[in-house]
PDB file of N, CA and C in Angstrom:
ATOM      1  N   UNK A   1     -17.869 -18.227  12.571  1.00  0.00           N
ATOM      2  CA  UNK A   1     -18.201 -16.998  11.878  1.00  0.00           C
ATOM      3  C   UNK A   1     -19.428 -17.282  11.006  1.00  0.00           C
ATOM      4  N   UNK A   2     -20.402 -16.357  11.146  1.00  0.00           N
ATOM      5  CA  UNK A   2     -21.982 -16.650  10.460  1.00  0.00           C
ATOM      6  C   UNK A   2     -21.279 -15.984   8.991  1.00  0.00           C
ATOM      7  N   UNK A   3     -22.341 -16.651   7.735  1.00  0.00           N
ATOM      8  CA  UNK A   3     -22.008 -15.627   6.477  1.00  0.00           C
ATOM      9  C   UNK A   3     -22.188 -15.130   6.277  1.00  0.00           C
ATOM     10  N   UNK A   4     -23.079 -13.808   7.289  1.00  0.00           N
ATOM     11  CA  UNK A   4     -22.836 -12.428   7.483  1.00  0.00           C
ATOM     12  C   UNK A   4     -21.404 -11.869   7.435  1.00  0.00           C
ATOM     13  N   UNK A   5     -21.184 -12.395   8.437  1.00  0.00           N
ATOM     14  CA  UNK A   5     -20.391 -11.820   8.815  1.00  0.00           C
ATOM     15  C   UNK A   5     -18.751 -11.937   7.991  1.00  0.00           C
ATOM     16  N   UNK A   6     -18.817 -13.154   7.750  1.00  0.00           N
ATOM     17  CA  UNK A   6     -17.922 -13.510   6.538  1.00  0.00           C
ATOM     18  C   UNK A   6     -17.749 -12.682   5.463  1.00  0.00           C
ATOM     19  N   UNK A   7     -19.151 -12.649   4.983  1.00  0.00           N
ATOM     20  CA  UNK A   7     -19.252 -11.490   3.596  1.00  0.00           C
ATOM     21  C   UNK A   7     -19.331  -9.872   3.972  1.00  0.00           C
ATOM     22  N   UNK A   8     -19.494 -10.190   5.136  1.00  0.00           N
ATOM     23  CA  UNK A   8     -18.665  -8.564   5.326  1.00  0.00           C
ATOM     24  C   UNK A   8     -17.007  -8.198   5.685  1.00  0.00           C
ATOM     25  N   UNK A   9     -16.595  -8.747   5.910  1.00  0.00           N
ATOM     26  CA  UNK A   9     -15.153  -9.258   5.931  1.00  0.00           C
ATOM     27  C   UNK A   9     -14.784  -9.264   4.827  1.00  0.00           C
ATOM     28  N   UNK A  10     -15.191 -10.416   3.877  1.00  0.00           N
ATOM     29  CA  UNK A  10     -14.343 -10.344   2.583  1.00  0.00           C
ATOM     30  C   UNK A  10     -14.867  -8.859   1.975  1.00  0.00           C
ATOM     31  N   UNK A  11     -16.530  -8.299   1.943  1.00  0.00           N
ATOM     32  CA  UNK A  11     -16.232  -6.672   1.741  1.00  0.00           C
ATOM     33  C   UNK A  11     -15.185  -5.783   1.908  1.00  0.00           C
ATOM     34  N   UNK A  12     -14.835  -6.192   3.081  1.00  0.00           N
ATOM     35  CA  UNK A  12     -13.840  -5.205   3.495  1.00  0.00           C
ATOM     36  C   UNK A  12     -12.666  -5.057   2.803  1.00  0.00           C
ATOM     37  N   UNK A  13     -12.175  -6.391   2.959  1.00  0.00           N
ATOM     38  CA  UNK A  13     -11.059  -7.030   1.810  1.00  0.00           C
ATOM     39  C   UNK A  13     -10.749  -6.376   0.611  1.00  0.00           C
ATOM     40  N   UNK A  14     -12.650  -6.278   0.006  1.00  0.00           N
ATOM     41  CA  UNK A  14     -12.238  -6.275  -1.385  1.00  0.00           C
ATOM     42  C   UNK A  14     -12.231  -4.959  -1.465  1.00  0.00           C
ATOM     43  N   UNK A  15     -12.956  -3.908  -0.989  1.00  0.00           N
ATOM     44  CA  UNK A  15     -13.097  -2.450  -1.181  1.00  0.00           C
ATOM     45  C   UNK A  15     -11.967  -2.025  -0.554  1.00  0.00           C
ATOM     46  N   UNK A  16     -12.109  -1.768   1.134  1.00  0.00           N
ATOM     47  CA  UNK A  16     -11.040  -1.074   1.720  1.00  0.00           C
ATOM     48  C   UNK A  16      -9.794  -1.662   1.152  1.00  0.00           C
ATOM     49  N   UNK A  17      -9.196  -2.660   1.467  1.00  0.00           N
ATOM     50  CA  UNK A  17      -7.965  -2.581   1.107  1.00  0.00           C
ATOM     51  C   UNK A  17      -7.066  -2.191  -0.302  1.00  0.00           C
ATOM     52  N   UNK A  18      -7.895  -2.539  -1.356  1.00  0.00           N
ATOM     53  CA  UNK A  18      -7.988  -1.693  -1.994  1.00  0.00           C
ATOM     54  C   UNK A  18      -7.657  -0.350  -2.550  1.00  0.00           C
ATOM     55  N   UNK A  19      -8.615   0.667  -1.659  1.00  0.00           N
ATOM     56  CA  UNK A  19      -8.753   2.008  -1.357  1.00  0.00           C
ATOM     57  C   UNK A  19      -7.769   2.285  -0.436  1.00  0.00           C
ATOM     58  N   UNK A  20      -7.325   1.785   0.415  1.00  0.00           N
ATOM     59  CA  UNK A  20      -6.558   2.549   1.350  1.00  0.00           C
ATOM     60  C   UNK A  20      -4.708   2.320   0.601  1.00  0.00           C
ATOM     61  N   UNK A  21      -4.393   1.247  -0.152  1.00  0.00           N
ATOM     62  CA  UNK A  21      -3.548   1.333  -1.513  1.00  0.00           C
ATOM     63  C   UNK A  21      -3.094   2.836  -1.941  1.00  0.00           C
ATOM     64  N   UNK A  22      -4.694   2.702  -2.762  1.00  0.00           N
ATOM     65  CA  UNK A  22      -4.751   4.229  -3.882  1.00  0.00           C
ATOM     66  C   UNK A  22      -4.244   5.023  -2.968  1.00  0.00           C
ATOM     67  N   UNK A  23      -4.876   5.677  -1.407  1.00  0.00           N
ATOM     68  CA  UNK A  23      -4.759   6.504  -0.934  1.00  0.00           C
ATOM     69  C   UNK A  23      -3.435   6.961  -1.189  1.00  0.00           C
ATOM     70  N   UNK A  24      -2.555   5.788  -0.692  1.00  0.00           N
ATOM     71  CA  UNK A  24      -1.068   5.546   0.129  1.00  0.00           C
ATOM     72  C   UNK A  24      -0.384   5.659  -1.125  1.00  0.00           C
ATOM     73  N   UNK A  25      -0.523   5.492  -2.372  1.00  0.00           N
ATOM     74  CA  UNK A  25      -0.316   5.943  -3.601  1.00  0.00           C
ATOM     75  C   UNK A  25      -0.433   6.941  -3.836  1.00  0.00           C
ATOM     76  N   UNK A  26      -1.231   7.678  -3.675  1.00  0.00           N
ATOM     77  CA  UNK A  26      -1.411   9.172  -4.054  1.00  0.00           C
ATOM     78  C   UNK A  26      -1.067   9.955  -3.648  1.00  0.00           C
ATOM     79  N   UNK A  27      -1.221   9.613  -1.937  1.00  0.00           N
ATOM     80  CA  UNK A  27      -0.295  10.522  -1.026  1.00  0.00           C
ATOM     81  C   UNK A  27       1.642  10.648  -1.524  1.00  0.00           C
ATOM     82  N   UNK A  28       1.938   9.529  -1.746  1.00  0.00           N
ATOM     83  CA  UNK A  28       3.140   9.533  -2.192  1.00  0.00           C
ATOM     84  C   UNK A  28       3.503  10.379  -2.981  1.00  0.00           C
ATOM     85  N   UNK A  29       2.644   9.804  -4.437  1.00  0.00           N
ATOM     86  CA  UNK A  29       3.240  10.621  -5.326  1.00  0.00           C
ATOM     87  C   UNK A  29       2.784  12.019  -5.333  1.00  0.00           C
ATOM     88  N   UNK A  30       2.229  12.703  -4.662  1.00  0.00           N
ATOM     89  CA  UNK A  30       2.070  14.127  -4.005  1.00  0.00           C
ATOM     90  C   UNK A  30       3.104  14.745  -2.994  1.00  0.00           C
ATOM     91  N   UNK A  31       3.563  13.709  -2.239  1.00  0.00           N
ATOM     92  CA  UNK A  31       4.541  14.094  -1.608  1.00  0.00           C
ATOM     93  C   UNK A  31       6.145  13.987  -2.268  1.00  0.00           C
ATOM     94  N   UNK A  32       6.177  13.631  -3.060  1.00  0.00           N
ATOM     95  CA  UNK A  32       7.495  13.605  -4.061  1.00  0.00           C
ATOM     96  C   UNK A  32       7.541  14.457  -4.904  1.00  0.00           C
ATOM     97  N   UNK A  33       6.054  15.215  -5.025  1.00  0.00           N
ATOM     98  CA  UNK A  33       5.727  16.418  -6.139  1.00  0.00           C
ATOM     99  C   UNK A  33       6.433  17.821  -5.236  1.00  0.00           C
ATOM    100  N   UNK A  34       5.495  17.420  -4.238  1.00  0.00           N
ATOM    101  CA  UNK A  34       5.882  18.831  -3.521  1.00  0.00           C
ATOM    102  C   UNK A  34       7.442  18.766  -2.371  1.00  0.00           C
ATOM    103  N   UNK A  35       8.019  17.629  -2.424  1.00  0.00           N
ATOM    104  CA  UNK A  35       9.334  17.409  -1.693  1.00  0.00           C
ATOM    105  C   UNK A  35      10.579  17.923  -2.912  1.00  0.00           C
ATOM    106  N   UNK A  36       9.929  18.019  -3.895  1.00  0.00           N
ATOM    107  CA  UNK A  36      11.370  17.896  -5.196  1.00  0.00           C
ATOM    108  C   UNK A  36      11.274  18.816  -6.222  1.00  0.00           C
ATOM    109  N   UNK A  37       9.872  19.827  -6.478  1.00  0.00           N
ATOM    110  CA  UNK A  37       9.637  20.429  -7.218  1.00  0.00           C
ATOM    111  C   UNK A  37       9.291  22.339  -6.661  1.00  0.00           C
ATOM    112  N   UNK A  38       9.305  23.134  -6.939  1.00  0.00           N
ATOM    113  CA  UNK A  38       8.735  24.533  -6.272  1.00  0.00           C
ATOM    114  C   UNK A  38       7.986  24.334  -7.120  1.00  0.00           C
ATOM    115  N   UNK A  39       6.724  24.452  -6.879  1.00  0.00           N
ATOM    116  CA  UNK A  39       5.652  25.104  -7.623  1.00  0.00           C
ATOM    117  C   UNK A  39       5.357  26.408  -7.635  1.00  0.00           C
ATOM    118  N   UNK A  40       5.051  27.116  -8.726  1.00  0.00           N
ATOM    119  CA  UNK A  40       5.479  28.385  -8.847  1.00  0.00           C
ATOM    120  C   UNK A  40       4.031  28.814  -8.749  1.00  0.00           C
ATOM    121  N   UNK A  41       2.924  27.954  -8.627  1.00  0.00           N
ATOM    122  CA  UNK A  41       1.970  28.850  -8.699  1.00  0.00           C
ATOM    123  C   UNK A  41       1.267  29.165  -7.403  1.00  0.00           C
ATOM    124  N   UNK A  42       2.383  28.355  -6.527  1.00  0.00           N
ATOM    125  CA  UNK A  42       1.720  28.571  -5.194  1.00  0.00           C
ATOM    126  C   UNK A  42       2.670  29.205  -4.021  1.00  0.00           C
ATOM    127  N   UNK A  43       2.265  29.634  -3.246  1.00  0.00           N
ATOM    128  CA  UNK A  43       3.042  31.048  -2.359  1.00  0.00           C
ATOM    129  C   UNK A  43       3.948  29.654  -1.318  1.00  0.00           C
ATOM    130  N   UNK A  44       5.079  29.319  -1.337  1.00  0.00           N
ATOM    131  CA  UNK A  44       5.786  29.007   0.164  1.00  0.00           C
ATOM    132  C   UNK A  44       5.353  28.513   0.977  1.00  0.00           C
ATOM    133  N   UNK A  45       4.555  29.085   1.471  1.00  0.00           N
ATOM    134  CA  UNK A  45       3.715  28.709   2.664  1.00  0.00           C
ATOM    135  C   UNK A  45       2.670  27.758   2.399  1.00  0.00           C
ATOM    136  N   UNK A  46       1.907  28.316   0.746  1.00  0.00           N
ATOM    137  CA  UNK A  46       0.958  27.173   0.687  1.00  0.00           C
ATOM    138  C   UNK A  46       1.691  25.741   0.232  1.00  0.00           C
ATOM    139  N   UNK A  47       2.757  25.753  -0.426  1.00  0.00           N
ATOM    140  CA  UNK A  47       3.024  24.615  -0.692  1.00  0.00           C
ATOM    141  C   UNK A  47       3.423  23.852   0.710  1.00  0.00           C
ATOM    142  N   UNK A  48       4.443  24.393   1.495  1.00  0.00           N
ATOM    143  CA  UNK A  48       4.117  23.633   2.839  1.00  0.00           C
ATOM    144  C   UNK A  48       3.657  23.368   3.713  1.00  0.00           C
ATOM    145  N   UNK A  49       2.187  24.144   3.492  1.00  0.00           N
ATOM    146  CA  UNK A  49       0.923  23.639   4.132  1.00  0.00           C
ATOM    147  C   UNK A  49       0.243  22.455   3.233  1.00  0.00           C
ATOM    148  N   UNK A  50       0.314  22.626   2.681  1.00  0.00           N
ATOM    149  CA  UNK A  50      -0.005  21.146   1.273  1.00  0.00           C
ATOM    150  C   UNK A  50       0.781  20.261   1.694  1.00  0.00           C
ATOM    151  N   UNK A  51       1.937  20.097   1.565  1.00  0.00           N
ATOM    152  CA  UNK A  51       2.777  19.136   2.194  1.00  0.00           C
ATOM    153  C   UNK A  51       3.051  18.272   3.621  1.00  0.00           C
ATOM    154  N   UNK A  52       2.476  19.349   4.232  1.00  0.00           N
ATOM    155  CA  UNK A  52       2.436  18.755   5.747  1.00  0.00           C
ATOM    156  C   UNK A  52       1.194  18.064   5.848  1.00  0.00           C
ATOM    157  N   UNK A  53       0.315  18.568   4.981  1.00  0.00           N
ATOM    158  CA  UNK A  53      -1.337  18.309   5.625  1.00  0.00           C
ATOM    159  C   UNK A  53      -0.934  16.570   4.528  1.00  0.00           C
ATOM    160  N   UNK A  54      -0.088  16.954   3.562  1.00  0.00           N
ATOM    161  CA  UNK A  54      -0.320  15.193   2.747  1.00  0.00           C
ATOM    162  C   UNK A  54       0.589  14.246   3.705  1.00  0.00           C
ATOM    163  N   UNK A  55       1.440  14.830   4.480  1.00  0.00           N
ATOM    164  CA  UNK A  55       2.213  13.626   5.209  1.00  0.00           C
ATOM    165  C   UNK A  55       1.292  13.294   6.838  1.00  0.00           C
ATOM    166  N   UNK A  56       0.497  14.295   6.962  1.00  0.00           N
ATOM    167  CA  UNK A  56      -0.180  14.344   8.025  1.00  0.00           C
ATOM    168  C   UNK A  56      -1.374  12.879   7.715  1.00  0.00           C
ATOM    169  N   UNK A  57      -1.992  13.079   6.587  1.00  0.00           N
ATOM    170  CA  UNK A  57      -3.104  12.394   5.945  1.00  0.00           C
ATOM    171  C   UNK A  57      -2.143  10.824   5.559  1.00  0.00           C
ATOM    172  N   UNK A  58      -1.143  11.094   4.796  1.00  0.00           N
ATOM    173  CA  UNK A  58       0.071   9.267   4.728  1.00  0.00           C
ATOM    174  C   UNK A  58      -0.288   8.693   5.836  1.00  0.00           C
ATOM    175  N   UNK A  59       0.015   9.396   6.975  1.00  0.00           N
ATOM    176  CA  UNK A  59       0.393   8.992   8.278  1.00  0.00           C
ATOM    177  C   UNK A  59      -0.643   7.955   8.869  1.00  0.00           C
ATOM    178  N   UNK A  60      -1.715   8.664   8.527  1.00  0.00           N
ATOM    179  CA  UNK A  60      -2.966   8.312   8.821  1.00  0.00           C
ATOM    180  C   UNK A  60      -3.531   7.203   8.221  1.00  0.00           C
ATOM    181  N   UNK A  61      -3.384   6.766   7.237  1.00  0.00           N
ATOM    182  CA  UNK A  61      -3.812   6.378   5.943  1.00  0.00           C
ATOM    183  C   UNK A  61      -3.109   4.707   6.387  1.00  0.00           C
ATOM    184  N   UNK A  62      -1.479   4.916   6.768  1.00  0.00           N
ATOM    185  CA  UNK A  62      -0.618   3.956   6.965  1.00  0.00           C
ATOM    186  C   UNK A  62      -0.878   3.430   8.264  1.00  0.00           C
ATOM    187  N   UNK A  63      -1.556   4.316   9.399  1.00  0.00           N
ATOM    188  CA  UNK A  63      -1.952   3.483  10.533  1.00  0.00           C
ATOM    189  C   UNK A  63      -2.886   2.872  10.089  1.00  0.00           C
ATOM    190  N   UNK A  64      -4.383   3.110   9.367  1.00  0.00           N
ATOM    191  CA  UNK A  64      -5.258   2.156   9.379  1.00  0.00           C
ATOM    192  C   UNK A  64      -5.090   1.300   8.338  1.00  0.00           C
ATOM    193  N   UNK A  65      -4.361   1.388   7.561  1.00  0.00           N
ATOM    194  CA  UNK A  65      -3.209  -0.207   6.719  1.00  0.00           C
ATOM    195  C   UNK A  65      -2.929  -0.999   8.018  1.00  0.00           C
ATOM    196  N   UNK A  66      -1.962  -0.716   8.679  1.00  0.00           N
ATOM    197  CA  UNK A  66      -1.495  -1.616   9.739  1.00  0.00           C
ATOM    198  C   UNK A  66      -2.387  -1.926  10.641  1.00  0.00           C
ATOM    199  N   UNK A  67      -3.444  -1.286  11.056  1.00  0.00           N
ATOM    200  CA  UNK A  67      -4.303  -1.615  11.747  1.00  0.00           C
ATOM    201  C   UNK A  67      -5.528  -2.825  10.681  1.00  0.00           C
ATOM    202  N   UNK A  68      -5.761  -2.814  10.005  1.00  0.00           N
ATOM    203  CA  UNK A  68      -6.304  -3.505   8.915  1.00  0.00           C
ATOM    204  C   UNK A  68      -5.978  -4.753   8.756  1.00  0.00           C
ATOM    205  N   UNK A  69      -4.567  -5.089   8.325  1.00  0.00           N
ATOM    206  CA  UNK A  69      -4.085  -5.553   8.895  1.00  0.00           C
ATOM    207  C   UNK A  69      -3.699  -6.677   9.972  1.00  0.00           C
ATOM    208  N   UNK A  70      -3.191  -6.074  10.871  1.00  0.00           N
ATOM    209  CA  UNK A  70      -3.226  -6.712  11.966  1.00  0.00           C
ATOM    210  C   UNK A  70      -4.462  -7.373  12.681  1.00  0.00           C
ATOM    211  N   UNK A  71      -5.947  -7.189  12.123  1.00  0.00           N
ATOM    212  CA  UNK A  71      -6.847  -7.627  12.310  1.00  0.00           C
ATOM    213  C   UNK A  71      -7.087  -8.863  11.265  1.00  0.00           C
ATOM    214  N   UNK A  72      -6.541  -8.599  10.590  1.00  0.00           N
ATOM    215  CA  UNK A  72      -6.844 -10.021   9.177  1.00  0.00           C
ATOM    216  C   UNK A  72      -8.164  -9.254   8.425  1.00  0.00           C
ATOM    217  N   UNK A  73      -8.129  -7.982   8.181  1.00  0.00           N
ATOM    218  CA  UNK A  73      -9.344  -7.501   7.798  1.00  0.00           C
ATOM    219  C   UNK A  73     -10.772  -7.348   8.207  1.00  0.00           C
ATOM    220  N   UNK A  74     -10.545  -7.134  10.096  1.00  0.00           N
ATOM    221  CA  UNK A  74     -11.732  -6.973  10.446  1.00  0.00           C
ATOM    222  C   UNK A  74     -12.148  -5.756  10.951  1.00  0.00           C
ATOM    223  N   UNK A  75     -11.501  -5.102  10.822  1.00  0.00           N
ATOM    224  CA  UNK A  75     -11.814  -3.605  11.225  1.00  0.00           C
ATOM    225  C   UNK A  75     -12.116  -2.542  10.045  1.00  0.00           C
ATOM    226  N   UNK A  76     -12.949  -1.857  10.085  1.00  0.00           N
ATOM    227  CA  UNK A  76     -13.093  -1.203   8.883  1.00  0.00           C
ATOM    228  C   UNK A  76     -12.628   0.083   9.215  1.00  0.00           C
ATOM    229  N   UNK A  77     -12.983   1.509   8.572  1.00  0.00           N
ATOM    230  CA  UNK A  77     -12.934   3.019   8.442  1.00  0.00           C
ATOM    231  C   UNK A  77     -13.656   3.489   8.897  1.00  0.00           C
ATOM    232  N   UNK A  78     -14.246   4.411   9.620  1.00  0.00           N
ATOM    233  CA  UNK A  78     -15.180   5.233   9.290  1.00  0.00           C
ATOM    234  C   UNK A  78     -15.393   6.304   8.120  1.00  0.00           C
ATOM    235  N   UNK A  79     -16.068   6.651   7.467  1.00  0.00           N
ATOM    236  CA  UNK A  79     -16.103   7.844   6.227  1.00  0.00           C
ATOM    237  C   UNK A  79     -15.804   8.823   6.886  1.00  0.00           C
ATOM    238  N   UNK A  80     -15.996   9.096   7.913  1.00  0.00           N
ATOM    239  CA  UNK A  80     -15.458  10.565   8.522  1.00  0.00           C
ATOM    240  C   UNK A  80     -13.792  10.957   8.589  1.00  0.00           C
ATOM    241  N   UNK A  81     -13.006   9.458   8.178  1.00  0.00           N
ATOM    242  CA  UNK A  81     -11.680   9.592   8.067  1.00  0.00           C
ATOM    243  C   UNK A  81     -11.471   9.655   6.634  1.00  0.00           C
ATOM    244  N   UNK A  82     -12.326   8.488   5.379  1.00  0.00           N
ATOM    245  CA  UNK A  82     -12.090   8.729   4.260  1.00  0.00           C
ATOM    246  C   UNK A  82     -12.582  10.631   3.873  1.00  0.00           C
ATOM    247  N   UNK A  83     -13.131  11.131   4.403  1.00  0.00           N
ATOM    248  CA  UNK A  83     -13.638  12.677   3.787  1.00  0.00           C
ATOM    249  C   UNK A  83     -12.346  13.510   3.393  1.00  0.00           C
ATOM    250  N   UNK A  84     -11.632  13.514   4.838  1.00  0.00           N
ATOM    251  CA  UNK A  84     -10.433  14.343   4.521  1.00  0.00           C
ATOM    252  C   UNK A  84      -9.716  13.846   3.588  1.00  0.00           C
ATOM    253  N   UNK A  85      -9.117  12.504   3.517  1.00  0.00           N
ATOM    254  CA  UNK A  85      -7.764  12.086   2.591  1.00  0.00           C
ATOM    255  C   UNK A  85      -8.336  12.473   1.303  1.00  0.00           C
ATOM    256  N   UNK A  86     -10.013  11.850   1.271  1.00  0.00           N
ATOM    257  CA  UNK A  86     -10.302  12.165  -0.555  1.00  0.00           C
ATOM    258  C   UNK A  86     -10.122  13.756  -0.971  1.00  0.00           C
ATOM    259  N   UNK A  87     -10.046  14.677   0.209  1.00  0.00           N
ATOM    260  CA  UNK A  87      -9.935  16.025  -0.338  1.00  0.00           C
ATOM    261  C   UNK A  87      -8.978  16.376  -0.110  1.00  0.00           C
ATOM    262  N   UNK A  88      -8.043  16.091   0.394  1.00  0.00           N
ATOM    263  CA  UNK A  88      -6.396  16.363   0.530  1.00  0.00           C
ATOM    264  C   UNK A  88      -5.943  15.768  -0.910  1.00  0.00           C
ATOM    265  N   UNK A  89      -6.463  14.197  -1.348  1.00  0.00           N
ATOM    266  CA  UNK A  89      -6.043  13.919  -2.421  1.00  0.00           C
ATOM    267  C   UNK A  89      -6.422  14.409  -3.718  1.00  0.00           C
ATOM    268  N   UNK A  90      -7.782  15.215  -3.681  1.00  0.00           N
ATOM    269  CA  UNK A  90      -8.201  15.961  -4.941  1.00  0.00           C
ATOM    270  C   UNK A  90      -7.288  17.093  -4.914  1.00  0.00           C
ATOM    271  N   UNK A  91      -7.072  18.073  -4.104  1.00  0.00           N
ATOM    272  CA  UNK A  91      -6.092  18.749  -4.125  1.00  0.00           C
ATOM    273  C   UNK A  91      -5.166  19.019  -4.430  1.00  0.00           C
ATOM    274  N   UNK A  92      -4.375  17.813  -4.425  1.00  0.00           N
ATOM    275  CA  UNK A  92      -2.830  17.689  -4.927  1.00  0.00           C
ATOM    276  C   UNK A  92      -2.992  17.280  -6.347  1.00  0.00           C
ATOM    277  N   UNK A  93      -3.998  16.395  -7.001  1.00  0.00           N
ATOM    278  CA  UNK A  93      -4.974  16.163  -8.724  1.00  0.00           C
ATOM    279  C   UNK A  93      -4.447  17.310  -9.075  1.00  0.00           C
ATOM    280  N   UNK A  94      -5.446  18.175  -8.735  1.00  0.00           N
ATOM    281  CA  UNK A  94      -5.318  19.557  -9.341  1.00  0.00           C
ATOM    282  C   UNK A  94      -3.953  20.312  -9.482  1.00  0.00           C
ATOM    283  N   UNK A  95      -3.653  20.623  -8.265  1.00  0.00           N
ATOM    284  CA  UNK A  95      -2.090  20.836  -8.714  1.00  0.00           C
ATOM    285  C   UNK A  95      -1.292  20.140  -9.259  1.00  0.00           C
ATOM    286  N   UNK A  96      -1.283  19.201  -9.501  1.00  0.00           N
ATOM    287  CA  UNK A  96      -0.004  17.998  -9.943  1.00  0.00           C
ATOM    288  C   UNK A  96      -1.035  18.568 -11.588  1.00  0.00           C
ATOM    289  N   UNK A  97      -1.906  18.260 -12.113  1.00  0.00           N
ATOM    290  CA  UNK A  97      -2.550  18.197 -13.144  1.00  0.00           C
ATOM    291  C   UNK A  97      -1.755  19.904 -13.685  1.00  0.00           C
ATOM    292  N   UNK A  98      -2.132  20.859 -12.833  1.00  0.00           N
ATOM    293  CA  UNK A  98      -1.905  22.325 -13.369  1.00  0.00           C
ATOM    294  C   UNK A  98      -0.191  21.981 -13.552  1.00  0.00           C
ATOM    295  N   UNK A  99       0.611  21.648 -12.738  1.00  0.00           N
ATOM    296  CA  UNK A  99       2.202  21.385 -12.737  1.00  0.00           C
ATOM    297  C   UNK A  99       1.955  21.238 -13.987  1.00  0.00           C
ATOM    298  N   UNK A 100       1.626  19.669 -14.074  1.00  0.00           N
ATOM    299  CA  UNK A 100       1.840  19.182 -15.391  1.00  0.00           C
ATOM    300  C   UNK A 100       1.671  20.275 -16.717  1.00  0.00           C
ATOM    301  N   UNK A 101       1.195  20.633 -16.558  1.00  0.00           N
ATOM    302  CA  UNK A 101       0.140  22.146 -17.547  1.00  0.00           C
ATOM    303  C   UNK A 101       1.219  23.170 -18.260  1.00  0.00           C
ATOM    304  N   UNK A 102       1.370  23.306 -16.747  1.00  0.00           N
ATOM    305  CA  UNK A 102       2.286  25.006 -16.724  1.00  0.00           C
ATOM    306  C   UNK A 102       3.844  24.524 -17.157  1.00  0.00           C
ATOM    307  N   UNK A 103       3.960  22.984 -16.804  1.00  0.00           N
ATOM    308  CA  UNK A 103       5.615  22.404 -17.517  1.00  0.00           C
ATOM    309  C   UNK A 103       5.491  22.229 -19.134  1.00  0.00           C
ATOM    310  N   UNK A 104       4.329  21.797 -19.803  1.00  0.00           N
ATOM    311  CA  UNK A 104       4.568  21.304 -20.782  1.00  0.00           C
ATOM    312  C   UNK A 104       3.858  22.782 -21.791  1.00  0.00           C
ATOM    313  N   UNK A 105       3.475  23.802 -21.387  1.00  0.00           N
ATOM    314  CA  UNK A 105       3.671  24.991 -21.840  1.00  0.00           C
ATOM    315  C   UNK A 105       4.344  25.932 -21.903  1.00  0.00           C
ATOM    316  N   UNK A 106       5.450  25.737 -20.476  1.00  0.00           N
ATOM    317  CA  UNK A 106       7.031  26.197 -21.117  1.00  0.00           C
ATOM    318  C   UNK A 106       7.843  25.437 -21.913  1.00  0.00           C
ATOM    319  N   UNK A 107       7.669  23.802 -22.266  1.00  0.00           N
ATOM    320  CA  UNK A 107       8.152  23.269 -22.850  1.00  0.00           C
ATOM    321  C   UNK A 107       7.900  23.656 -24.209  1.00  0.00           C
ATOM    322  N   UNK A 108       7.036  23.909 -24.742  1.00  0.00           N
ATOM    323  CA  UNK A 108       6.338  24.389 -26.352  1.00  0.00           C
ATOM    324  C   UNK A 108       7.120  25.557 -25.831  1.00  0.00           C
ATOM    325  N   UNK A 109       7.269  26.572 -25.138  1.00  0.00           N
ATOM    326  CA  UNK A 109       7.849  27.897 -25.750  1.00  0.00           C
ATOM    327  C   UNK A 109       8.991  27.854 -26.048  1.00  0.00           C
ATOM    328  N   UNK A 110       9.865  27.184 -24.748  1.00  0.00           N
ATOM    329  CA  UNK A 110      11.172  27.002 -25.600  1.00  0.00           C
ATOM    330  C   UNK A 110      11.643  26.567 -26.461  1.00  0.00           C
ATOM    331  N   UNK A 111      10.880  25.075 -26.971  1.00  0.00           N
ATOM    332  CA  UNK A 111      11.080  24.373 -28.373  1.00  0.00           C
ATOM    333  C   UNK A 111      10.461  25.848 -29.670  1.00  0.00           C
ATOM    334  N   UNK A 112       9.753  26.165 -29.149  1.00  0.00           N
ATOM    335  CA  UNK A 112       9.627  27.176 -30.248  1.00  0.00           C
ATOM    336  C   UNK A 112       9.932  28.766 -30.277  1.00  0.00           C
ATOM    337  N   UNK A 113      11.263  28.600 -29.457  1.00  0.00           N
ATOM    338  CA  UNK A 113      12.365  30.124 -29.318  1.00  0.00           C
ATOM    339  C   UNK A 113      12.826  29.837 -30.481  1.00  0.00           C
TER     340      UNK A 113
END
């Protein structure tokens, strides 16, 4: 192995694996948001279109872990796969962030019935 090629390898190492972690993190805890909670600010349908599209994106996320992987870290991503997860995962930010919002502002009303 030339130390090109080496130091692109351990790149990989150090960024992707990394990143594809967070992903598999985030996806989670998005999918435990919307598996256990109704969100009230969103219609039924959108929440289980949110939900499917985050287990759709896990799914994804967890093949190129194992594929990663199973190479010893020689295979990388393309960005055309990171595009979607980062906007599936801003998505659920926002809502999980507004959840958070809209819980701890019924919490002040009732403490102050």
């Amino acid at each position: 192995m030339s130390q090109s090629e080496y130091n692109e390898q351990e790149l990989l190492k150090t960024v992707l694996e990394p990143l594809l972690e967070d992903f598999e993190y985030w996806f989670s805890r998005a999918r435990n948001l919307l598996e256990s909670e109704r969100i009230s600010f969103l219609a039924p349908e959108e929440q289980t279109d949110l939900l499917e599209r985050v287990q759709e994106k896990q799914k994804e996320v967890i093949s190129a872990q194992m594929l990663f992987r199973a190479t010893d870290g020689q295979v990388g991503i393309d960005t055309k796969a990171l595009v979607p997860w980062h906007k599936v995962v801003a998505e659920c930010w926002q809502v999980s962030m507004r959840w958070r919002s809209l819980k701890a502002t019924l919490n002040t009303k009732v403490k102050d019935s």
